[in-house]
Protein backbone atom coordinates (compact mmCIF):
# COMPACT_ATOMS: atom_id res chain seq x y z
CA UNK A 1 196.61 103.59 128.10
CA UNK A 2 193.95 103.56 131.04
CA UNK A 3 192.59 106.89 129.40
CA UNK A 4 192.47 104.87 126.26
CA UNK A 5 190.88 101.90 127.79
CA UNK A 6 188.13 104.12 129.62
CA UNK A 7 186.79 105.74 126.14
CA UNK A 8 187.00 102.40 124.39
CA UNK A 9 184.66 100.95 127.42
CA UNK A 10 182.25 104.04 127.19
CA UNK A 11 182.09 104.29 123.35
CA UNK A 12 181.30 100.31 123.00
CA UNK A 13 177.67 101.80 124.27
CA UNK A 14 177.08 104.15 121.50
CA UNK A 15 174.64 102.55 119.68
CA UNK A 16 172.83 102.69 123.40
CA UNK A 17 173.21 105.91 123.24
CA UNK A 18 172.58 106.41 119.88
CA UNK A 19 169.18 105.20 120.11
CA UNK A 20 168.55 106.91 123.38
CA UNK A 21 168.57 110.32 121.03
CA UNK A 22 166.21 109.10 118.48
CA UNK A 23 163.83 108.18 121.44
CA UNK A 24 164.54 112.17 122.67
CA UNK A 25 163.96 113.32 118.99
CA UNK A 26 160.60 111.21 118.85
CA UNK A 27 159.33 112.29 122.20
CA UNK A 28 160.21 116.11 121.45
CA UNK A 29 158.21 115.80 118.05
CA UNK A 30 155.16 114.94 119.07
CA UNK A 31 155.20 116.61 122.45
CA UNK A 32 156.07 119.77 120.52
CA UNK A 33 152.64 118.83 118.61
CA UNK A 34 150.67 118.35 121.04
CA UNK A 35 151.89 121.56 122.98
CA UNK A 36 151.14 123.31 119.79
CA UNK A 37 147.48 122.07 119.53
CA UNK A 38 146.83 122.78 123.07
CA UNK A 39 148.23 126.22 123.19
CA UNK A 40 146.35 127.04 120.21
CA UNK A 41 143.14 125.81 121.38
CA UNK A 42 143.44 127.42 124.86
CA UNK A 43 144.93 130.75 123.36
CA UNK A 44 141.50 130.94 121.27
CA UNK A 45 139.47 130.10 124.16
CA UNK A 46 140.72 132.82 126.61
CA UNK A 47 140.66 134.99 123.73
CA UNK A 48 136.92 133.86 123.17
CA UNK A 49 133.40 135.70 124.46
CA UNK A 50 132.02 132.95 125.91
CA UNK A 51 133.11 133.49 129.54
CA UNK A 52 133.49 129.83 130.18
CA UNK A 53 135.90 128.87 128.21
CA UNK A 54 138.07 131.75 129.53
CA UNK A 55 137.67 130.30 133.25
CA UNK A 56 138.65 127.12 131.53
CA UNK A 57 141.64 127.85 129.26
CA UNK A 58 143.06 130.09 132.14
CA UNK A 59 143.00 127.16 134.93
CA UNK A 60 144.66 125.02 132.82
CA UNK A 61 147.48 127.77 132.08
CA UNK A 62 147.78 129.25 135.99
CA UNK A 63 148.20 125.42 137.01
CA UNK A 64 150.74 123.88 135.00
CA UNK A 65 152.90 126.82 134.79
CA UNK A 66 152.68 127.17 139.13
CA UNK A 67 153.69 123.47 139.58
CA UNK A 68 156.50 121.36 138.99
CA UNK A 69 157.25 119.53 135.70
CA UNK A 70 158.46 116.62 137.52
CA UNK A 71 155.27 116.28 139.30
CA UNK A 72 153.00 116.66 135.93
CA UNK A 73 154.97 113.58 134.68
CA UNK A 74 155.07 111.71 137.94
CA UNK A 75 150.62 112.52 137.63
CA UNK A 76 150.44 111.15 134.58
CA UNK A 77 152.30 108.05 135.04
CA UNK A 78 151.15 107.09 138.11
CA UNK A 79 147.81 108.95 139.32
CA UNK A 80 146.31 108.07 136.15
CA UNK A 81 146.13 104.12 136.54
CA UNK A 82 144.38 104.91 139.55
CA UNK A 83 141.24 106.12 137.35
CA UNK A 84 142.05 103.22 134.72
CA UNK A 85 143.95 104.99 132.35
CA UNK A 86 147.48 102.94 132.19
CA UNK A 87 149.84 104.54 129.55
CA UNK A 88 153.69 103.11 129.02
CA UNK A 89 156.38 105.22 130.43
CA UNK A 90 156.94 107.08 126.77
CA UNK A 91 153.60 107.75 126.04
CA UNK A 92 152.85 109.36 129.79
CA UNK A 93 156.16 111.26 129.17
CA UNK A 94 155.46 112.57 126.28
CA UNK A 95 151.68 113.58 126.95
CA UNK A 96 153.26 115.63 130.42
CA UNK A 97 155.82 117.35 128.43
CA UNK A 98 153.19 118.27 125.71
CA UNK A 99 150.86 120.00 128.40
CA UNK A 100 153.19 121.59 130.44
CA UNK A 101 155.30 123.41 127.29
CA UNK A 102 151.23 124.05 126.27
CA UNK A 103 150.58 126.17 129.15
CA UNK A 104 153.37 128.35 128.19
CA UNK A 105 152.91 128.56 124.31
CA UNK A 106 149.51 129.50 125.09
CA UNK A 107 150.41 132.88 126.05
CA UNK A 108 152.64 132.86 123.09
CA UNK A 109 150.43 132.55 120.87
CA UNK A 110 147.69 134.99 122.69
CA UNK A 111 150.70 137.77 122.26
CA UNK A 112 151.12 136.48 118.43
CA UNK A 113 147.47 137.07 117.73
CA UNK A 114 147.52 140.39 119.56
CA UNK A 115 150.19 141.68 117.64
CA UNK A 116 147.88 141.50 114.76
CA UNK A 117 146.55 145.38 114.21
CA UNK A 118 143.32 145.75 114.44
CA UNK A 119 142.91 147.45 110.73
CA UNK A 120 143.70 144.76 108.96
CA UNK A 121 140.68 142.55 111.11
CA UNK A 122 138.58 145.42 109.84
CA UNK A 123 139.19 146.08 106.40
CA UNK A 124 138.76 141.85 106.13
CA UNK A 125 135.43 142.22 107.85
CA UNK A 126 134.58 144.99 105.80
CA UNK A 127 135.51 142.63 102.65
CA UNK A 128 132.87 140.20 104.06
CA UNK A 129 135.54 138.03 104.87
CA UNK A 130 134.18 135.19 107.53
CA UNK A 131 135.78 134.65 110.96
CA UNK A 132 137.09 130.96 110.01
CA UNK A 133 138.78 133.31 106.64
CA UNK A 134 140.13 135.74 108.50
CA UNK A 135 142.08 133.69 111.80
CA UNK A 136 143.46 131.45 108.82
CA UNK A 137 144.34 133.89 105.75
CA UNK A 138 145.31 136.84 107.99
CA UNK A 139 146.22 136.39 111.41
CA UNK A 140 147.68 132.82 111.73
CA UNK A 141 150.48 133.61 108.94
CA UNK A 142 151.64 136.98 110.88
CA UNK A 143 151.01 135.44 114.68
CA UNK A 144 153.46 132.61 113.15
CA UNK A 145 155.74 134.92 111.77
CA UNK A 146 155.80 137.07 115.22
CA UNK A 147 156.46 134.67 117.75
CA UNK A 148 158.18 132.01 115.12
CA UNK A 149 161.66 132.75 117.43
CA UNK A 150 159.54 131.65 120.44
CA UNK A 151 158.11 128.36 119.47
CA UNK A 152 161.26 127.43 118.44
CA UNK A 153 162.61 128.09 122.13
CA UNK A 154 160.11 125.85 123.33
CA UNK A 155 160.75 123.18 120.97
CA UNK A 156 164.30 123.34 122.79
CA UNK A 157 163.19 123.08 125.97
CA UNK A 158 161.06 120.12 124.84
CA UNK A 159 163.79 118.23 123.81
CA UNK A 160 165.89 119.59 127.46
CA UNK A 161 162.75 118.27 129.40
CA UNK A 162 162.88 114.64 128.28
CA UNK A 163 165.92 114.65 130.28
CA UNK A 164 163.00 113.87 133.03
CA UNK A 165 161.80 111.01 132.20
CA UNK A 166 164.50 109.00 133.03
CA UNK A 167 162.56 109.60 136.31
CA UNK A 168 159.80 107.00 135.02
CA UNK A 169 162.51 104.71 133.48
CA UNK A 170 162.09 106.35 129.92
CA UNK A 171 165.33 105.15 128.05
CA UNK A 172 166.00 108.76 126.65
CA UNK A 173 169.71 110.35 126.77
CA UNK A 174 169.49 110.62 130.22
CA UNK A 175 168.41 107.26 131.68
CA UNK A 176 170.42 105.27 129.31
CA UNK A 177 173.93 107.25 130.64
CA UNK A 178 172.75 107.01 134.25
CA UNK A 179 172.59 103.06 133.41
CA UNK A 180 175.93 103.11 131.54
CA UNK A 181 177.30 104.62 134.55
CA UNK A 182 176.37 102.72 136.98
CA UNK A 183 178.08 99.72 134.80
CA UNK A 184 181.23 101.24 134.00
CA UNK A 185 181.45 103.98 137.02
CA UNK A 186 183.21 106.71 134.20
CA UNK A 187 181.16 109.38 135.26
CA UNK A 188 183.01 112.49 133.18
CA UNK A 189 182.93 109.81 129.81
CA UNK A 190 179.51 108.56 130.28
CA UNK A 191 177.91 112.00 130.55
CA UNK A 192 180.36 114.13 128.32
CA UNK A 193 178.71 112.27 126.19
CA UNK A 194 175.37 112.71 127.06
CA UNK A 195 175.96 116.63 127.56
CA UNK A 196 177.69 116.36 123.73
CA UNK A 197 174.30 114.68 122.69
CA UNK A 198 172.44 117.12 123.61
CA UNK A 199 174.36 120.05 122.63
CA UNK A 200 174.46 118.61 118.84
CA UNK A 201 170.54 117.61 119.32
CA UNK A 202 169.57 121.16 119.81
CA UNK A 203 171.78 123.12 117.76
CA UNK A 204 170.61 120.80 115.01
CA UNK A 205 166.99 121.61 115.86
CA UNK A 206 167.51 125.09 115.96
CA UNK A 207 169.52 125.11 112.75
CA UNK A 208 166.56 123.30 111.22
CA UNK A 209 163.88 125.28 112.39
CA UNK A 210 165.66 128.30 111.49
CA UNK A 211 165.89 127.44 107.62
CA UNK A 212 161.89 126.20 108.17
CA UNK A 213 161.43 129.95 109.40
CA UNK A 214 163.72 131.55 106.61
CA UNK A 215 161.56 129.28 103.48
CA UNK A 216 158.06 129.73 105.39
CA UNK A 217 158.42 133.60 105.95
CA UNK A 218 160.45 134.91 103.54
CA UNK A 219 159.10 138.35 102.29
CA UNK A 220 158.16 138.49 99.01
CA UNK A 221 159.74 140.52 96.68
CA UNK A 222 157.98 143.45 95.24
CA UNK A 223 157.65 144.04 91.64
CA UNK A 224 159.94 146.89 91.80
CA UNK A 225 163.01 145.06 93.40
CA UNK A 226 162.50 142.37 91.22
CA UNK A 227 162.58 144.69 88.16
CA UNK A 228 165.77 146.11 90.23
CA UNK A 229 167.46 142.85 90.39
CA UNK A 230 166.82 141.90 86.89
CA UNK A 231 168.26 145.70 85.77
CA UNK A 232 171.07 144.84 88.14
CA UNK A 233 171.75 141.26 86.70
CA UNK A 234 171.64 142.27 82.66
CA UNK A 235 174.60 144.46 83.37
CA UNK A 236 176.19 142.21 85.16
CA UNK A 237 175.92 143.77 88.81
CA UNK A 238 175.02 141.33 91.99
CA UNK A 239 172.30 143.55 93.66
């Protein structure tokens, strides 16, 4: 009965917890976006000529990925006022998260676009294909393709790293059981939970992106297997 008691207490606060997730799910969206963006932008400038922009692109990657995450967040939420930039606790959350998982998709993405031979970038040149053509058409689709398993890694640990904020009172998975906890002192309930949450979170993610990956990249089928497969399903064969 007292077991029974302690799980009816704990799950009275679902819908707390409930919409704790769909804050995590919102805040690993767009931080995953705005990773994306920035990793793309500095992967193309240390890749660039102009010297510059490599200084530039590789500052920004040595010193978020040599200092704590905590302490990116705990910069943006509270240095920043001092320079008149106030943000809310979700927004400055969600920017940290989005440059620090940028510093490491940036070399990501550098080894995606590497992994791009160097014949193909000729024979497009050769075609008189533009530079513009040629990242978009030709590299960008394979890069994807290569490092498609990573990004979606890093979309994980986005969602993992918004455990965080509760640090900066963001009502995310995390802050919202430390709360319920301190109310109902059921530690094991409150953040079996939370660890269930999270478990179901990023499995479902990964499931997700996985089928995005599957559809997006699928090979397509050459005209001889598909002249295979048709052979194979007149006479009633499953190729």
């Amino acid at each position: 009965m007292w077991i029974e008691y302690q799980w009816r207490t704990v799950l009275a606060y679902l819908p707390d917890y409930l919409h704790a997730a769909t804050l995590a799910l919102r805040i690993t969206v767009v931080g995953f976006l705005l990773a994306f963006a920035l990793a793309m932008i500095a992967a193309m400038a240390r890749n660039s000529s102009v010297r510059i922009l490599q200084i530039l692109a590789a500052c920004y990657v040595e010193a978020i990925r040599n200092t704590p995450v905590l302490l990116q967040i705990f910069i943006v939420y509270f240095a920043l006022p001092s320079f008149g930039i106030r943000l809310s606790a979700v927004t400055a959350g969600t920017i940290a998260l989005g440059i620090n998982v940028g510093a490491y998709l940036t070399e990501v993405i550098r080894a995606g676009i590497s992994s791009v031979g160097d014949g193909q970038l000729e024979a497009a040149q050769i075609l008189g294909l533009s530079k513009a053509h040629i990242f978009v058409y030709i590299v960008a689709p394979q890069a994807l393709r290569n490092v498609f398993p990573a990004l979606v890694n890093n979309l994980v640990q986005v969602l993992l790293g918004t455990s965080l904020l509760s640090t900066i009172a963001v009502p995310e998975i995390t802050g919202v059981a430390t709360v319920i906890n301190a109310r109902t002192l059921l530690f094991v309930q409150v953040f079996g939970i939370a660890v269930a949450l999270y478990l179901v979170l990023s499995y479902g993610l990964s499931a997700i992106a996985a089928l995005i990956g599957r559809l997006a990249f699928r090979a397509p089928a050459t005209a001889r297997a598909r002249k295979r497969s048709s052979a194979l399903n007149l006479i009633g064969v499953r190729p």
